[in-house]
Protein backbone atom coordinates (compact mmCIF):
# COMPACT_ATOMS: atom_id res chain seq x y z
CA UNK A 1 17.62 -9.86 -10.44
CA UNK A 2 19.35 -6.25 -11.42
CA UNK A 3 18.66 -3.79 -8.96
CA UNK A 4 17.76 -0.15 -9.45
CA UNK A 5 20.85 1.92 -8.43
CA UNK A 6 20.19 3.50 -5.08
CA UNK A 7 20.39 7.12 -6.42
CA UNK A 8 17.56 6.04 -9.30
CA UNK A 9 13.61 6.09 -8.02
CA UNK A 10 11.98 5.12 -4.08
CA UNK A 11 12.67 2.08 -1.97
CA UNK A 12 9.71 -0.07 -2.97
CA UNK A 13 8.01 -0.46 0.51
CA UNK A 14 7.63 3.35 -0.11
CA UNK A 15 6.16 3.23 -3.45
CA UNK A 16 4.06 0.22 -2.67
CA UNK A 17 2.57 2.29 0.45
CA UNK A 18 2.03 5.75 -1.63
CA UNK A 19 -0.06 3.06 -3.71
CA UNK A 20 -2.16 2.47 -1.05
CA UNK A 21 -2.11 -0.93 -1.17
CA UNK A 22 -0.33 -1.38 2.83
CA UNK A 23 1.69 1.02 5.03
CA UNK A 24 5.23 0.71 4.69
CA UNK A 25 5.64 -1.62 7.38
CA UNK A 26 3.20 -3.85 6.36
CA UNK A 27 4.80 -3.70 2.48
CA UNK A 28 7.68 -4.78 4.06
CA UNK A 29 6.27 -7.82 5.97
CA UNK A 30 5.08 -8.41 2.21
CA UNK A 31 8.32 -8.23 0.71
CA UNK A 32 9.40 -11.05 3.57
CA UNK A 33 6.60 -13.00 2.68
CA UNK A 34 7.70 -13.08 -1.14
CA UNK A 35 4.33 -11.82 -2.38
CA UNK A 36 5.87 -8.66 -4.21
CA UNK A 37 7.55 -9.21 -8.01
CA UNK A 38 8.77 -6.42 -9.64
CA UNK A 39 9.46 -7.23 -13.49
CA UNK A 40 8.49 -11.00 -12.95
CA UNK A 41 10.73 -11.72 -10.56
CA UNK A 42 10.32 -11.57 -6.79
CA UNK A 43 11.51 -9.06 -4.36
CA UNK A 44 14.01 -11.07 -1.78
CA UNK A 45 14.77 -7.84 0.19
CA UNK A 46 13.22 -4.03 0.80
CA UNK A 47 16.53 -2.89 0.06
CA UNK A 48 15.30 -2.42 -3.49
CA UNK A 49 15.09 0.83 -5.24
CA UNK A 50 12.37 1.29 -8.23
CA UNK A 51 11.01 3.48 -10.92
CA UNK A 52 7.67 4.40 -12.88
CA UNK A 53 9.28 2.23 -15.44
CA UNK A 54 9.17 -0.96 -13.11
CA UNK A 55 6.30 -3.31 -13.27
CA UNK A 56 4.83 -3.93 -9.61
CA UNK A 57 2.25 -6.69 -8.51
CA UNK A 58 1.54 -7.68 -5.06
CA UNK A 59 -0.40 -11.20 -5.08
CA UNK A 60 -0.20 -11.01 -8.57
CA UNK A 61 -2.12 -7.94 -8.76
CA UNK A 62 -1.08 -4.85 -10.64
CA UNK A 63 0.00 -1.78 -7.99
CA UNK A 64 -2.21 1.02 -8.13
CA UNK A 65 -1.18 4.81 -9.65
CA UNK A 66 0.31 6.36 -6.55
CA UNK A 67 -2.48 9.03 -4.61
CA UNK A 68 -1.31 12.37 -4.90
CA UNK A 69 -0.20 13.91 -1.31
CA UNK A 70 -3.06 15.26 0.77
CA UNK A 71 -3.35 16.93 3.97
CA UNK A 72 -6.85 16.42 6.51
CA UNK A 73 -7.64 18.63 9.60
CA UNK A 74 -9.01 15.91 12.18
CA UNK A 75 -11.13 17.01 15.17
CA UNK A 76 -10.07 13.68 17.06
CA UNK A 77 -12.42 13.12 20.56
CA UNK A 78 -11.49 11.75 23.76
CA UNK A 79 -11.34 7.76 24.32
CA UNK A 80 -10.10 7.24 20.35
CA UNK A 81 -6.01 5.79 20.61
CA UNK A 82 -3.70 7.24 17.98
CA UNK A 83 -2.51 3.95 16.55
CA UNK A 84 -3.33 1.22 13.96
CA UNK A 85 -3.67 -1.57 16.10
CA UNK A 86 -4.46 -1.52 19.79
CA UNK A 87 -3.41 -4.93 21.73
CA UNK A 88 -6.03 -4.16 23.87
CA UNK A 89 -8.18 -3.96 21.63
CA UNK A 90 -9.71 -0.50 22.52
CA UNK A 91 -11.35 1.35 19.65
CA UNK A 92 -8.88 3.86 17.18
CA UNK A 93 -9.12 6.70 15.82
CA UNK A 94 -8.58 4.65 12.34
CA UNK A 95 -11.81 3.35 13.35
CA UNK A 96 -14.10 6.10 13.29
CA UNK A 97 -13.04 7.86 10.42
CA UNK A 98 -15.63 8.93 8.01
CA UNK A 99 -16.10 7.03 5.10
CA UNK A 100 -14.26 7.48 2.12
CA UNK A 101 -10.99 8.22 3.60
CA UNK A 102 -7.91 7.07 2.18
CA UNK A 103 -5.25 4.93 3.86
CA UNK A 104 -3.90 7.94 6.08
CA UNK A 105 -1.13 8.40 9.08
CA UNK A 106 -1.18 10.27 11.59
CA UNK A 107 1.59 12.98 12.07
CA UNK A 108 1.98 13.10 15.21
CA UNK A 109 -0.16 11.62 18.35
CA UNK A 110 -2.61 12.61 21.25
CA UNK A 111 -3.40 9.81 23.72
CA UNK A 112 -6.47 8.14 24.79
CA UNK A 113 -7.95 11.19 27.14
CA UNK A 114 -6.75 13.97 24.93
CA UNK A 115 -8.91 15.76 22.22
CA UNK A 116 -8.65 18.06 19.59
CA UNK A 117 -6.35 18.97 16.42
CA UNK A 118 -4.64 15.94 14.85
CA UNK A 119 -3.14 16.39 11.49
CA UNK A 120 -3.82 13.22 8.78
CA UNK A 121 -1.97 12.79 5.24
CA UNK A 122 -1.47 10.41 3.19
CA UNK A 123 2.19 10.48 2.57
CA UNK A 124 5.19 9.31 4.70
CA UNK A 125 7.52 12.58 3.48
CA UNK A 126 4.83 15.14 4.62
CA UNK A 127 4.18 13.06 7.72
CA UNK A 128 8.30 12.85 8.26
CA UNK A 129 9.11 16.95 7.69
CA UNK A 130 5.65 18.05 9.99
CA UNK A 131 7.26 16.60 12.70
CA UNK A 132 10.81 17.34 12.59
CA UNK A 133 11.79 18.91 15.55
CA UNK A 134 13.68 21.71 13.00
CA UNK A 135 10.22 22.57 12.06
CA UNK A 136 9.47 24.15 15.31
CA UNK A 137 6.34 24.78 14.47
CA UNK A 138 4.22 26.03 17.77
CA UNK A 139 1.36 23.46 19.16
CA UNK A 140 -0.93 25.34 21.28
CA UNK A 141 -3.26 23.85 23.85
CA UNK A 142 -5.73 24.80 25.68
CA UNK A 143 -5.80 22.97 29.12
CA UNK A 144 -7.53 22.53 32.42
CA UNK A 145 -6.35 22.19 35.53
CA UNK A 146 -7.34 21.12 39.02
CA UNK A 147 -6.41 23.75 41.56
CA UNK A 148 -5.71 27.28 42.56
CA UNK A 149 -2.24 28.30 40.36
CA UNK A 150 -0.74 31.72 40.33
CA UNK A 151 1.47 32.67 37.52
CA UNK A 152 4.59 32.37 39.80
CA UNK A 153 3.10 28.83 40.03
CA UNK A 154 4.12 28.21 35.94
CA UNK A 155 7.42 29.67 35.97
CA UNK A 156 9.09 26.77 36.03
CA UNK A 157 7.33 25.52 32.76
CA UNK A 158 8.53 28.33 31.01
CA UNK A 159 12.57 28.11 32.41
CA UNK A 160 11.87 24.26 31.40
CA UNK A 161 12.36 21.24 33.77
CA UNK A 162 13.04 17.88 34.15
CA UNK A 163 10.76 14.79 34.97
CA UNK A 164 12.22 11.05 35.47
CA UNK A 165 15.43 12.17 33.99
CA UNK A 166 13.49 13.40 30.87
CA UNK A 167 14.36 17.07 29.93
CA UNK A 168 11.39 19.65 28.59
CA UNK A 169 12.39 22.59 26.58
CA UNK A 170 10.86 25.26 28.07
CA UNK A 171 6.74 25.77 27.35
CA UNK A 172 4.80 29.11 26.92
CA UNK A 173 2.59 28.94 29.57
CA UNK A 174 -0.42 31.78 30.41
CA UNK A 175 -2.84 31.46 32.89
CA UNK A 176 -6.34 32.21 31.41
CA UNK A 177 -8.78 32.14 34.17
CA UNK A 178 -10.53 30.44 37.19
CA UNK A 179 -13.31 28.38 36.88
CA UNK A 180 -14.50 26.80 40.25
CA UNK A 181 -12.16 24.47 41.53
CA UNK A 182 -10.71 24.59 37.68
CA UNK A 183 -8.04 26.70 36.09
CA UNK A 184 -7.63 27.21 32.07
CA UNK A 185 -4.39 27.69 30.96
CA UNK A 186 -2.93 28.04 27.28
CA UNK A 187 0.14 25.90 26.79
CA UNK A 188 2.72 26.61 23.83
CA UNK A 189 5.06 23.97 22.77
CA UNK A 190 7.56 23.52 19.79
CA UNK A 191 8.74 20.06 20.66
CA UNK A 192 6.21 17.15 21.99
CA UNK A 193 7.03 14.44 23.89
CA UNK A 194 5.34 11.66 25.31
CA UNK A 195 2.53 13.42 27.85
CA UNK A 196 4.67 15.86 28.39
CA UNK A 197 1.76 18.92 29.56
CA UNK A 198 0.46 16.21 31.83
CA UNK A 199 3.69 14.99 33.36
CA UNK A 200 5.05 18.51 33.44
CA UNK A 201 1.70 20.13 35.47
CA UNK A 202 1.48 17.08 37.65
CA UNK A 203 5.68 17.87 38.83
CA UNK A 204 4.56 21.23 39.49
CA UNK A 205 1.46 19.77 41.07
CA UNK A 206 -1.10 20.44 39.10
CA UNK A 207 -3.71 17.47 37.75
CA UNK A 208 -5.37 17.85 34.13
CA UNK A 209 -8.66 17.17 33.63
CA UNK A 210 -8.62 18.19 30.15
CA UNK A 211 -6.56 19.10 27.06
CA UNK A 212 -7.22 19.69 23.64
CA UNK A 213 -4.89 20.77 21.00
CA UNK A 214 -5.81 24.18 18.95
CA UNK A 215 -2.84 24.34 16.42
CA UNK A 216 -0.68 22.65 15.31
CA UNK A 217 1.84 25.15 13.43
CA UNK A 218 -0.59 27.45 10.97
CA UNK A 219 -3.38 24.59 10.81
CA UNK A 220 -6.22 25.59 13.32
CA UNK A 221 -9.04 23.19 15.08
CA UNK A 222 -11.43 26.20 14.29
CA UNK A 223 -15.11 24.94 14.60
CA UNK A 224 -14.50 21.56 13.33
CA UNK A 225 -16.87 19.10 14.99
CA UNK A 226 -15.51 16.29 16.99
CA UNK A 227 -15.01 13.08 14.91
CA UNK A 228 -15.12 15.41 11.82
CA UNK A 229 -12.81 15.64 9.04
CA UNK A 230 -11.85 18.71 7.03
CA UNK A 231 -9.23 18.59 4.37
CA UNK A 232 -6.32 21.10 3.62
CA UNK A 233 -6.39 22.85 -0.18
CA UNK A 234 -3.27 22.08 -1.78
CA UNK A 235 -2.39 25.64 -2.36
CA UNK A 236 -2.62 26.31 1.37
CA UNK A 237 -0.07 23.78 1.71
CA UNK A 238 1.92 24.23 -1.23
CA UNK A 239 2.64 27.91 0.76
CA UNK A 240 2.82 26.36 4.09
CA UNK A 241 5.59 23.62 3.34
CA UNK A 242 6.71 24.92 -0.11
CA UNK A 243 5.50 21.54 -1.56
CA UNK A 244 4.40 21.55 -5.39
CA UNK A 245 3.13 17.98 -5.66
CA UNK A 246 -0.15 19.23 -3.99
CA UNK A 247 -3.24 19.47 -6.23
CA UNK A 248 -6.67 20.70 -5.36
CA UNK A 249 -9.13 17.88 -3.84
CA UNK A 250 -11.88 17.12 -6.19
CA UNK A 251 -15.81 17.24 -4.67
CA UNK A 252 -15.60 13.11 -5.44
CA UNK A 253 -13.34 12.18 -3.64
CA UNK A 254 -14.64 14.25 -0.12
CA UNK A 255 -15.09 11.76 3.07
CA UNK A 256 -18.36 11.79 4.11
CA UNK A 257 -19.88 10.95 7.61
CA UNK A 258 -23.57 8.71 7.91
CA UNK A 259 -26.12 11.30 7.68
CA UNK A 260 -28.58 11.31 9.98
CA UNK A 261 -32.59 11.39 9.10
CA UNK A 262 -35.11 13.69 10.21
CA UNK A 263 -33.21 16.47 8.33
CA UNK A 264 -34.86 19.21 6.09
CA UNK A 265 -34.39 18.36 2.44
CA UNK A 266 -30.81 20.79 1.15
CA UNK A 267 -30.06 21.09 4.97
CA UNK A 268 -27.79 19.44 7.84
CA UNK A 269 -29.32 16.43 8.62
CA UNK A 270 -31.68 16.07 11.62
CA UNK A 271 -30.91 20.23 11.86
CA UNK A 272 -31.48 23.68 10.79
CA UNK A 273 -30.93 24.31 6.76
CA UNK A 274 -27.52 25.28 6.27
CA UNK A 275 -27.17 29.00 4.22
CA UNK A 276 -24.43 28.83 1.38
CA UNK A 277 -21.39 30.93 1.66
CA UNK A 278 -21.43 33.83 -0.99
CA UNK A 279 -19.63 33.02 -4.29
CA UNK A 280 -15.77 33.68 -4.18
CA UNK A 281 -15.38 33.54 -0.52
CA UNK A 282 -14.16 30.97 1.95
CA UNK A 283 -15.45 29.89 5.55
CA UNK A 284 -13.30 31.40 7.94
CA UNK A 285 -12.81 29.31 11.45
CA UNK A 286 -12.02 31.05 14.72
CA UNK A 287 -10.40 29.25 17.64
CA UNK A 288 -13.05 28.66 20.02
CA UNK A 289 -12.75 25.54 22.49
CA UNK A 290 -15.54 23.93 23.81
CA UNK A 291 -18.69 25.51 25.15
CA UNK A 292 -16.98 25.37 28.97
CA UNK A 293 -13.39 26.75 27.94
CA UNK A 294 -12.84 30.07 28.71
CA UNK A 295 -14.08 32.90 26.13
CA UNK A 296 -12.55 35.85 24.39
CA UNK A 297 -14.21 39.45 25.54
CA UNK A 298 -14.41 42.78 23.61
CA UNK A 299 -13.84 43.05 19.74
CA UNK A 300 -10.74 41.99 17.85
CA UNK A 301 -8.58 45.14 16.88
CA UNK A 302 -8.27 45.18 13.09
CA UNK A 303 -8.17 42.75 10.66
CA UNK A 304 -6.84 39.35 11.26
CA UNK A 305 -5.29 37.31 8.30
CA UNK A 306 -7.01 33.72 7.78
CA UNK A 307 -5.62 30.69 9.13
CA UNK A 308 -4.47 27.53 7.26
CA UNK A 309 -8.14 26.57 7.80
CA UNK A 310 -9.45 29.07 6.24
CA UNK A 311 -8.98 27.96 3.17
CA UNK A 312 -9.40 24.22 3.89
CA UNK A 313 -12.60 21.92 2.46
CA UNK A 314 -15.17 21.03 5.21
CA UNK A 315 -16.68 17.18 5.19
CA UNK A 316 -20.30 18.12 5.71
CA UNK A 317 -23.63 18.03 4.31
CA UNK A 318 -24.66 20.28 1.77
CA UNK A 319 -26.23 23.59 2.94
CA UNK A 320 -30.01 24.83 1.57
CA UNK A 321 -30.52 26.29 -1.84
CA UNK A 322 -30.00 29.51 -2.51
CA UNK A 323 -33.37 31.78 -1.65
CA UNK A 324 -36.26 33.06 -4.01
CA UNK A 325 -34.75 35.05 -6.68
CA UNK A 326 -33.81 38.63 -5.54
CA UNK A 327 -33.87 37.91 -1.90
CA UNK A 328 -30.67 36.78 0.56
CA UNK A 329 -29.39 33.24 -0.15
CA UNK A 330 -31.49 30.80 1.61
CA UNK A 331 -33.11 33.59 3.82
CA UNK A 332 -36.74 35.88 3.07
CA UNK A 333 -36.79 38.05 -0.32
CA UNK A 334 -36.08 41.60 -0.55
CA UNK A 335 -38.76 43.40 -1.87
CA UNK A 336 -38.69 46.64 -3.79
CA UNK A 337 -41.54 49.04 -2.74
CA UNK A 338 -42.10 52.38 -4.82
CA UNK A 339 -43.10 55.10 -3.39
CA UNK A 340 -45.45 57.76 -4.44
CA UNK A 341 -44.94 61.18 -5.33
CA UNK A 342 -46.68 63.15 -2.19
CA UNK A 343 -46.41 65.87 -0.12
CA UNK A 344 -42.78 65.72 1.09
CA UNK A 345 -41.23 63.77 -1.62
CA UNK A 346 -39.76 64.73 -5.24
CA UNK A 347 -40.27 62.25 -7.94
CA UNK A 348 -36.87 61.56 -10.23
């Protein structure tokens, strides 16, 4: 068959996992298998370049419109591994993902004992340029340690060392507070490798207990609950990585998690009614850990300008109705008394 010059269109395992039909791995085991034609014919080799123009069918089956790039905010939970498959069978994080996701990859990883921020999309470019070293965008952690450290204790961290013959660049590294036997630190780095906060505390001898990722460049955990799912506007990213295919999600197609029952008709299931954000405004998420990690005293000086998740789309149930007419959404009525003209008062 004629091929596509190289400079014309995608490589077909590409276009066939935008699709969402398989991931680009598995489009290539397809293309091996001889189950992919494009124009009639079959597709010998992944080496293949194609257009809009070409006609696509894997099985025999038509390939879908490709999705439009997205971005999701995942609040991922300890004991979940970052990975398709597990050959031991433990349970994924692909696994507990609300329903109504998308085929997704992960950019990025945190392993089995580690929680927090994990970054989702739907496209291999996005997931490619997020983590590019030449991003250097700054992951921050917050983490917990086992032990007594002084701050002369992390300097090494922050010169940067080397474990098994494995360089770290150096880490920002501030000690937070004591708790018990515990210490919380916050840990900066631009350039992950494989546990590299636990390898690196345990050479300066230091054990984590905990860890759980904040940030990852200008996207924030905020409040997200674990196992949630919150997804990115595309004009938050379109600023962020000066992308324009980005469009704005559509209320259809959120994710949704199984409710649960015993909830108040309008409000979070099995909980208090949620109140509606005012008109015009967006929900604005701080960076608070969990309830143990350490907390923030006094009052922030000035005004602080939004995350990237403050202008993201949360996954979650539908807050209560707005209130009686005239009164505070979802809260009592105001009421309007008038006074009467008396001794100590002027009427208008």
């Amino acid at each position: 068959m004629t091929e596509t010059p190289k400079h014309d269109g995608d490589r077909i395992a590409k276009v066939i996992a935008r699709s969402g039909r398989a991931s680009r791995r598995d489009a290539e085991k397809l293309i091996e298998e001889g189950r992919v034609e494009v124009n009639g014919e079959t597709v010998e080799r992944a080496a293949l370049n194609v257009t809009d123009r070409d006609q696509i069918t894997v099985d025999g089956v038509p390939l879908a419109a490709p999705e439009r790039p997205r971005l999701w905010l995942y609040h991922k939970p300890t004991g979940l591994v970052t990975t398709t498959r597990d050959e031991k069978g433990r349970t994924t994080i692909f696994d507990e993902l609300p329903e109504g996701m998308p085929r997704v990859m992960t950019v990025g990883r945190l392993d089995l004992n580690s929680e927090g921020l994990l970054l989702l999309t739907n496209d291999g470019g996005i997931k490619r340029k997020l983590e590019l070293p030449s991003t250097g965008w700054l992951r921050k952690y917050r983490v917990r340690v086992n032990g007594r450290p002084e701050d002369k204790t992390l300097e090494p961290l922050r010169k940067g060392i080397e474990v098994d013959g494995q360089k770290f660049q150096p880490m920002i590294v501030n000690l937070d507070r004591q708790q018990g036997a515990n210490a919380w630190l916050t840990v900066g780095l631009r350039e992950g490798k494989n546990r590299e906060i636990r390898r690196a505390m345990a050479d300066i001898g230091l054990t984590v207990n905990r860890l759980i990722r904040v940030s990852y460049g200008p996207f924030q955990l905020g409040q997200i609950k674990q196992g949630d799912v919150e997804e990115v506007r595309g004009k938050t990213v379109r600023d962020q990585l000066g992308l324009e295919a980005f469009e704005e999600p559509t209320p259809a197609t959120k994710p949704t998690r199984p409710s649960r029952p015993g909830g108040k008709p309008g409000g979070k299931p099995g909980g208090r009614p949620g109140k509606p954000m005012p008109s015009g405004k967006s929900r604005k998420f701080g960076t608070q850990g969990p309830s143990d990690a350490p907390e923030t005293k006094g009052k922030p000086k000035g005004r602080s300008k939004p995350a990237a998740s403050d202008t993201s789309r949360r996954f979650s149930p539908p807050g209560k109705p707005a209130g009686k007419p005239g009164g505070k959404p979802g809260g009592r009525p105001q009421v309007t008394r008038n006074r009467k003209p008396g001794r100590g008062h002027k009427s208008d």
